[in-house]
N, C-alpha and C. Protein backbone atom coordinates (compact mmCIF):
# COMPACT_ATOMS: atom_id res chain seq x y z
N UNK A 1 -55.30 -75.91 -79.57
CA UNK A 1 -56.33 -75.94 -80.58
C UNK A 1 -57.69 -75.66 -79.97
N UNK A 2 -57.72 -76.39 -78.76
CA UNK A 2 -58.99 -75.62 -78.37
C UNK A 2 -59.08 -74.41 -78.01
N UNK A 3 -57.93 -73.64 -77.49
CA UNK A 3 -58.27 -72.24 -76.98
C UNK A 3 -58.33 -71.84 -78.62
N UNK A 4 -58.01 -71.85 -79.58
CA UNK A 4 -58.44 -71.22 -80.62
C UNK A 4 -59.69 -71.18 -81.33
N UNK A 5 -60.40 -72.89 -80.70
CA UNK A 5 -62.34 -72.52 -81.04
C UNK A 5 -62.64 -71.79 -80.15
N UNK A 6 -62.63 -71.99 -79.10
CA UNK A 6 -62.95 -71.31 -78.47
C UNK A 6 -62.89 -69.68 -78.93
N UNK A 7 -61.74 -69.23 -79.04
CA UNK A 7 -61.71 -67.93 -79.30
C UNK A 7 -62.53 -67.88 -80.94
N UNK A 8 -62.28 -68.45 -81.63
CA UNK A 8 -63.33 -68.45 -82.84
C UNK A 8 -64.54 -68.32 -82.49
N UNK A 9 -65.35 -69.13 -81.80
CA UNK A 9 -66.69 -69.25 -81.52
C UNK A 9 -66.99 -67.62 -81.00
N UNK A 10 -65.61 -67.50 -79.88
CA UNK A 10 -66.00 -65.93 -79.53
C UNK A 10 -66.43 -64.86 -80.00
N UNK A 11 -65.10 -64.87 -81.54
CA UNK A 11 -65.17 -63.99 -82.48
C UNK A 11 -66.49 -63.91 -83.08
N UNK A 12 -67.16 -65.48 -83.25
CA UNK A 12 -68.37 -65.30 -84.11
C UNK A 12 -69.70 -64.61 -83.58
N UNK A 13 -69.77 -65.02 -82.34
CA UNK A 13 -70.73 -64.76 -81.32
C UNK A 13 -71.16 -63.20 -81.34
N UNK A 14 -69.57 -62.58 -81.07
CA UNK A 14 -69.44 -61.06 -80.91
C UNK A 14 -69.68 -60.63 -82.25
N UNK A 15 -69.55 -61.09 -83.58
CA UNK A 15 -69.70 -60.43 -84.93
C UNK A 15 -71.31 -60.56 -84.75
N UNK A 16 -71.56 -61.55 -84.43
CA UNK A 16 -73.55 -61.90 -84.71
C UNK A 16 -74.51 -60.76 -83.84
N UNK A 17 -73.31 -60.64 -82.47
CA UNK A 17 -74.22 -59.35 -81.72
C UNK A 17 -74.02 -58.18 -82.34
N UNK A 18 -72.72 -57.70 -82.53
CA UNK A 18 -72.49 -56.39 -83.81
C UNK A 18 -73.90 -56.39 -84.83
N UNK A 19 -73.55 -57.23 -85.42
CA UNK A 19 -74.62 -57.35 -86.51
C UNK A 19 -76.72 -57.43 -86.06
N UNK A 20 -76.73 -58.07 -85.44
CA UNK A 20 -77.78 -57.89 -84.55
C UNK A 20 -78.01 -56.11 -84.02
N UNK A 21 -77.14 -55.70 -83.13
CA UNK A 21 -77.02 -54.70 -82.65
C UNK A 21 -77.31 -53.24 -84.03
N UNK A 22 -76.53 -53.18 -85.14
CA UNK A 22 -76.34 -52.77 -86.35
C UNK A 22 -78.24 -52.45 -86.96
N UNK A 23 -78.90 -53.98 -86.69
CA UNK A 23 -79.68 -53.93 -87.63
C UNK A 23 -80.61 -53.12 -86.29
N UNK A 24 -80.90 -53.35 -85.44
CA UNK A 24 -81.66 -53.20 -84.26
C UNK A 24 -82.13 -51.48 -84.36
N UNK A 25 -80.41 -51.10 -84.76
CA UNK A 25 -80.52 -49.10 -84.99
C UNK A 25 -81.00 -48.85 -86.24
N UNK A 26 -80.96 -49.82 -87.33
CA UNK A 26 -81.49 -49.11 -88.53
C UNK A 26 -82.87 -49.52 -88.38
N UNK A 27 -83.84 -50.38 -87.42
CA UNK A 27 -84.98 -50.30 -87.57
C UNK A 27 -85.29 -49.35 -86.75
N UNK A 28 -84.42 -49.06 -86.06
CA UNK A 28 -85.13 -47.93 -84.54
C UNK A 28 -85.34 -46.38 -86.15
N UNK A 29 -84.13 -46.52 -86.79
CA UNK A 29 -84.22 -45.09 -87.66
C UNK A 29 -85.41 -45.16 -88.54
N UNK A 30 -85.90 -46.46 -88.45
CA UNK A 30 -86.48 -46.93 -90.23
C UNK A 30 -87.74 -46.14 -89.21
N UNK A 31 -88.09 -46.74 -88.06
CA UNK A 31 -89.34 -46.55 -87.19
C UNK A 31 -89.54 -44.80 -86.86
N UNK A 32 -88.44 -44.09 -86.38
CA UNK A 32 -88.07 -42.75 -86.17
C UNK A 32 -88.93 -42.13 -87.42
N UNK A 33 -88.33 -42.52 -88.91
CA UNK A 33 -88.69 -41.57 -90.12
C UNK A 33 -89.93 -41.75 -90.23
N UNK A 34 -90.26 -43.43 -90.51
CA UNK A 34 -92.07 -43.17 -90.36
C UNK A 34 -92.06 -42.34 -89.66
N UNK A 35 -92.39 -42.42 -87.74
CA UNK A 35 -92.71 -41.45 -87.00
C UNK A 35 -93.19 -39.85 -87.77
N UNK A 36 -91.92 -39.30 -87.92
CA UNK A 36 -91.73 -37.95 -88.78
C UNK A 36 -92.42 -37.73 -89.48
N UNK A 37 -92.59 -38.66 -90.65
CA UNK A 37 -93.60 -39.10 -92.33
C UNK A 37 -94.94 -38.95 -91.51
N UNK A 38 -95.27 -39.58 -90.47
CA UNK A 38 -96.72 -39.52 -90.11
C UNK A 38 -97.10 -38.42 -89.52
N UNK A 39 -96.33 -38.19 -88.45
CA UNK A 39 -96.61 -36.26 -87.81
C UNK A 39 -96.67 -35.31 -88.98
N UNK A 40 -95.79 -35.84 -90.06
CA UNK A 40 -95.78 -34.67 -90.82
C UNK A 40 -97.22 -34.18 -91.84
N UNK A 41 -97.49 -35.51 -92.02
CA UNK A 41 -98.52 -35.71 -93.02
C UNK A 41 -100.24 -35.34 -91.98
N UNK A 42 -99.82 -35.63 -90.90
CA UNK A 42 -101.00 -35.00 -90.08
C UNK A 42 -101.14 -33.65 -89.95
N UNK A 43 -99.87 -32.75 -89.73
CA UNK A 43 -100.04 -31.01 -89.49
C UNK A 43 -99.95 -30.87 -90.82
N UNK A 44 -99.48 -31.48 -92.51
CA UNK A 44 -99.54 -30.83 -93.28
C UNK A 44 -101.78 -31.02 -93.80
N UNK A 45 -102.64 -31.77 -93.20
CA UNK A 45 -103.91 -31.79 -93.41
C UNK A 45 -104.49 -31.06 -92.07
N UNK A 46 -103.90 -30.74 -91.40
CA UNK A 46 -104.70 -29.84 -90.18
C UNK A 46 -103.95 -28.93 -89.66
N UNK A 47 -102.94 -27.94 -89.92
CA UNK A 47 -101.95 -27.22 -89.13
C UNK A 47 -102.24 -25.98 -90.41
N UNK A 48 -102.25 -24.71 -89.75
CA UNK A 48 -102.13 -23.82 -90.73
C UNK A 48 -100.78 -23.44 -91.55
N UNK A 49 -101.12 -22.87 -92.38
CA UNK A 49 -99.39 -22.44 -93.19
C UNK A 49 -98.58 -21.79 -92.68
N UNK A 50 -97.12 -22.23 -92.61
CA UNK A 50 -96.49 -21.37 -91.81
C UNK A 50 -96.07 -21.99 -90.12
N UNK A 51 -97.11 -22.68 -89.67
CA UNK A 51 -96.96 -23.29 -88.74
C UNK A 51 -96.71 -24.47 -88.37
N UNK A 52 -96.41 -25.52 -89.38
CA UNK A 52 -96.01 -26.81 -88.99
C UNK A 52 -94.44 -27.25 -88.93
N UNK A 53 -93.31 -26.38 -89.29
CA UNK A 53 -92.30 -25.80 -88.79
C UNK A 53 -91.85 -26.18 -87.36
N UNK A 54 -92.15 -25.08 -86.86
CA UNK A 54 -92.46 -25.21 -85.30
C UNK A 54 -93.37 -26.34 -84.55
N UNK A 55 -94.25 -26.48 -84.94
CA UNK A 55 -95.41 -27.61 -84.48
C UNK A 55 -93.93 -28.93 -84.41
N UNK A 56 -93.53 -29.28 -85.19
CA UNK A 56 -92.47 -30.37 -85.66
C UNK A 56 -91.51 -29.94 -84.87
N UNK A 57 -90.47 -29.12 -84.88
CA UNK A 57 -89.60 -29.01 -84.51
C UNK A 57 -90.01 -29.27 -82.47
N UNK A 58 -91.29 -28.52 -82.24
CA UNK A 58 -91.54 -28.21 -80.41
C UNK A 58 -91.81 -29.87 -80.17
N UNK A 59 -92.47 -30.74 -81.48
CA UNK A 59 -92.52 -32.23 -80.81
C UNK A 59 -91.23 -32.97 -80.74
N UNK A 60 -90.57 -32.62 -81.67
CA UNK A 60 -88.85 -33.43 -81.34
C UNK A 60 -88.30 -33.30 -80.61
N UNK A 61 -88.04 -31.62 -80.49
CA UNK A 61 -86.88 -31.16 -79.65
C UNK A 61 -87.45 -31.30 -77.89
N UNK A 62 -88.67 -31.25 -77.84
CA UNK A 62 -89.11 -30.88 -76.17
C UNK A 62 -88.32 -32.25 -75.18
N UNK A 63 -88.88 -33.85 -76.28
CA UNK A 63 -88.47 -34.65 -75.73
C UNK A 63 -87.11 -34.87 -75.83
N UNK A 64 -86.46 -34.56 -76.47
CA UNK A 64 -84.99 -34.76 -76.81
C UNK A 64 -84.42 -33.94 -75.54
N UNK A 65 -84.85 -32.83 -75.28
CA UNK A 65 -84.13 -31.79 -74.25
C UNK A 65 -84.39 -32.42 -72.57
N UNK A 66 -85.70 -33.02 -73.18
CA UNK A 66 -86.21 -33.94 -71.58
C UNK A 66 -85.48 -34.94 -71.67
N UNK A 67 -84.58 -35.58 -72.33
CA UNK A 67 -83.76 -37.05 -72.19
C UNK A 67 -82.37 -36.48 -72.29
N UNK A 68 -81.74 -35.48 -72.82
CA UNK A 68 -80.16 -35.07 -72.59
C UNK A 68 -80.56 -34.35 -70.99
N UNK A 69 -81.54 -33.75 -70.62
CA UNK A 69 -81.34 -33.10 -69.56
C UNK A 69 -81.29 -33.89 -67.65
N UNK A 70 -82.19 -34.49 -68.46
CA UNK A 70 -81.77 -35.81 -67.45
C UNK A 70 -80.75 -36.60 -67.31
N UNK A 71 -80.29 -37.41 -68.59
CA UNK A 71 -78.91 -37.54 -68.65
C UNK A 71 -77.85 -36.99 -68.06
N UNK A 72 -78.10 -35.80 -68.45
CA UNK A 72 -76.97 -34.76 -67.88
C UNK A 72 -76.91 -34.58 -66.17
N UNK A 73 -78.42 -34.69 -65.52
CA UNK A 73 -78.85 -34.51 -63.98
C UNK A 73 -79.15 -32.82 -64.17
N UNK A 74 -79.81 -32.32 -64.96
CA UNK A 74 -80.05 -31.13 -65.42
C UNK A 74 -78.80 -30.22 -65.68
N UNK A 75 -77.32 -30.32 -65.87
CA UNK A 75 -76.23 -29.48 -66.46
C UNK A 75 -76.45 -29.12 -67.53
N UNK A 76 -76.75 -27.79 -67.53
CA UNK A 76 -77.09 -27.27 -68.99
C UNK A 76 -75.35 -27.31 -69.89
N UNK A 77 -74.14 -27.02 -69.19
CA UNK A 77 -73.14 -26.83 -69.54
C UNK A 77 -73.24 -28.49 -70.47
N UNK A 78 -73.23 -29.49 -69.95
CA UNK A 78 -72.89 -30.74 -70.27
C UNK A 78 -74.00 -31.06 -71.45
N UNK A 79 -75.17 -30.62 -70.73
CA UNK A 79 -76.21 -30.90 -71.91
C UNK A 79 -76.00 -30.09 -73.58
N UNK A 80 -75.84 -28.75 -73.39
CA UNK A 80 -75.59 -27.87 -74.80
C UNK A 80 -74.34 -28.49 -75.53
N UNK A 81 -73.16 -29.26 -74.76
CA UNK A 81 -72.22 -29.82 -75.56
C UNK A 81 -72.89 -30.85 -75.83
N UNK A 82 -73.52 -31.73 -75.74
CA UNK A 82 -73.73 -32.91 -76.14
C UNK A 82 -74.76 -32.83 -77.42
N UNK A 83 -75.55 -31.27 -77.01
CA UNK A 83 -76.74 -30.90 -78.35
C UNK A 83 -75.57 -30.72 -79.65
N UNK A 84 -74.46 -29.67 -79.12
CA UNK A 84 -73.69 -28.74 -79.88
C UNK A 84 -74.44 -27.73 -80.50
N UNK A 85 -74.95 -26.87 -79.18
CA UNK A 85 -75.41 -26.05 -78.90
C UNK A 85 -75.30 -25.11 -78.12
N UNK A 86 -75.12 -23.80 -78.15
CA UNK A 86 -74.42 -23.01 -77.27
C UNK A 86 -75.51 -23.46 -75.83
N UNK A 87 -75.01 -23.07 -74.82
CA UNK A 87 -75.94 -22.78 -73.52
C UNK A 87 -77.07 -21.69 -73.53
N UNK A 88 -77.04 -20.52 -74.06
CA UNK A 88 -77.67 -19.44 -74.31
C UNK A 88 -79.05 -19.92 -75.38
N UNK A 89 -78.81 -21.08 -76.36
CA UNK A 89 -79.86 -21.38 -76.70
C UNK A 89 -80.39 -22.45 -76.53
N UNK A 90 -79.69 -23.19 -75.19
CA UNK A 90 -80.41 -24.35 -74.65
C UNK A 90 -81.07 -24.06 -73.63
N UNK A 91 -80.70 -22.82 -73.18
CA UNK A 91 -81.84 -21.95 -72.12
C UNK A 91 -82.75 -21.45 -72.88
N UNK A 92 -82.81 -20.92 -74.00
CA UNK A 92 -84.58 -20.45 -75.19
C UNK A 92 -84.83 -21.37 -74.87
N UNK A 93 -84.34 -22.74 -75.25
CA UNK A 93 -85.67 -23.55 -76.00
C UNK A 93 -86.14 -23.91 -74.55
N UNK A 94 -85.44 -24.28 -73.59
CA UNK A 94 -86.02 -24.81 -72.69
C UNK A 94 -86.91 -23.97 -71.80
N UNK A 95 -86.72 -22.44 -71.96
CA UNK A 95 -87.83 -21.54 -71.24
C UNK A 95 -89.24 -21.93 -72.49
N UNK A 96 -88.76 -21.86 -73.71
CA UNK A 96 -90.30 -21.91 -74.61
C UNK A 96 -90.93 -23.13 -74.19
N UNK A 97 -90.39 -24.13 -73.91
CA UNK A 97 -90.82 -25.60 -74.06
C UNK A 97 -91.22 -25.80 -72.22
N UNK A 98 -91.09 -24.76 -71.23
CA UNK A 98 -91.59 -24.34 -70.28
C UNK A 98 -90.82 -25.27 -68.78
N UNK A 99 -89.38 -25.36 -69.42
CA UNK A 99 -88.61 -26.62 -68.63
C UNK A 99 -87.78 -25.60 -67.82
N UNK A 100 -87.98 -24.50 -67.83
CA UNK A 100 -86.86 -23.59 -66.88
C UNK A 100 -87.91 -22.83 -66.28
């Protein structure tokens, strides 16, 4: 009987970190979209037409390519699977974004 609180208490412990863990990513997303909502609302009052597209896309993607590429230890092979992205255009972005 006790190895079964025991293992209960376990079970509960580990559901509370799940759940903990769970909410932890939907504030990281809740925080992410602001992010977005606010960049966006800044180049749509100061960015010309046509250009906040790109403006958005070169602030996401630069750092994103700087954290898979490290990850990776710079393997572009390992890195473009993990984008699901060919290699051929994980070498563009990274010559535009001035990382090659």
């Amino acid at each position: 009987m006790l190895n079964d609180a025991v293992l209960d208490r376990q079970k509960t412990q580990a559901s509370q970190a799940e759940a903990g863990s769970i909410a932890n990513q939907q504030g990281s997303m809740a925080n992410f979209e602001n992010l977005v909502r606010d960049k966006t609302t800044n180049y749509l009052k100061n960015a010309q037409p046509g250009e906040i597209y790109n403006l958005l896309r070169a602030d996401f993607e630069k750092p994103l390519f700087e954290a898979v590429m490290a990850y990776t230890n710079n393997n572009q092979v390992q890195a473009a699977k993990i984008l699901g992205i060919s290699r051929g255009t994980l070498r563009k972005r990274l010559k535009e974004f001035g990382m090659l």
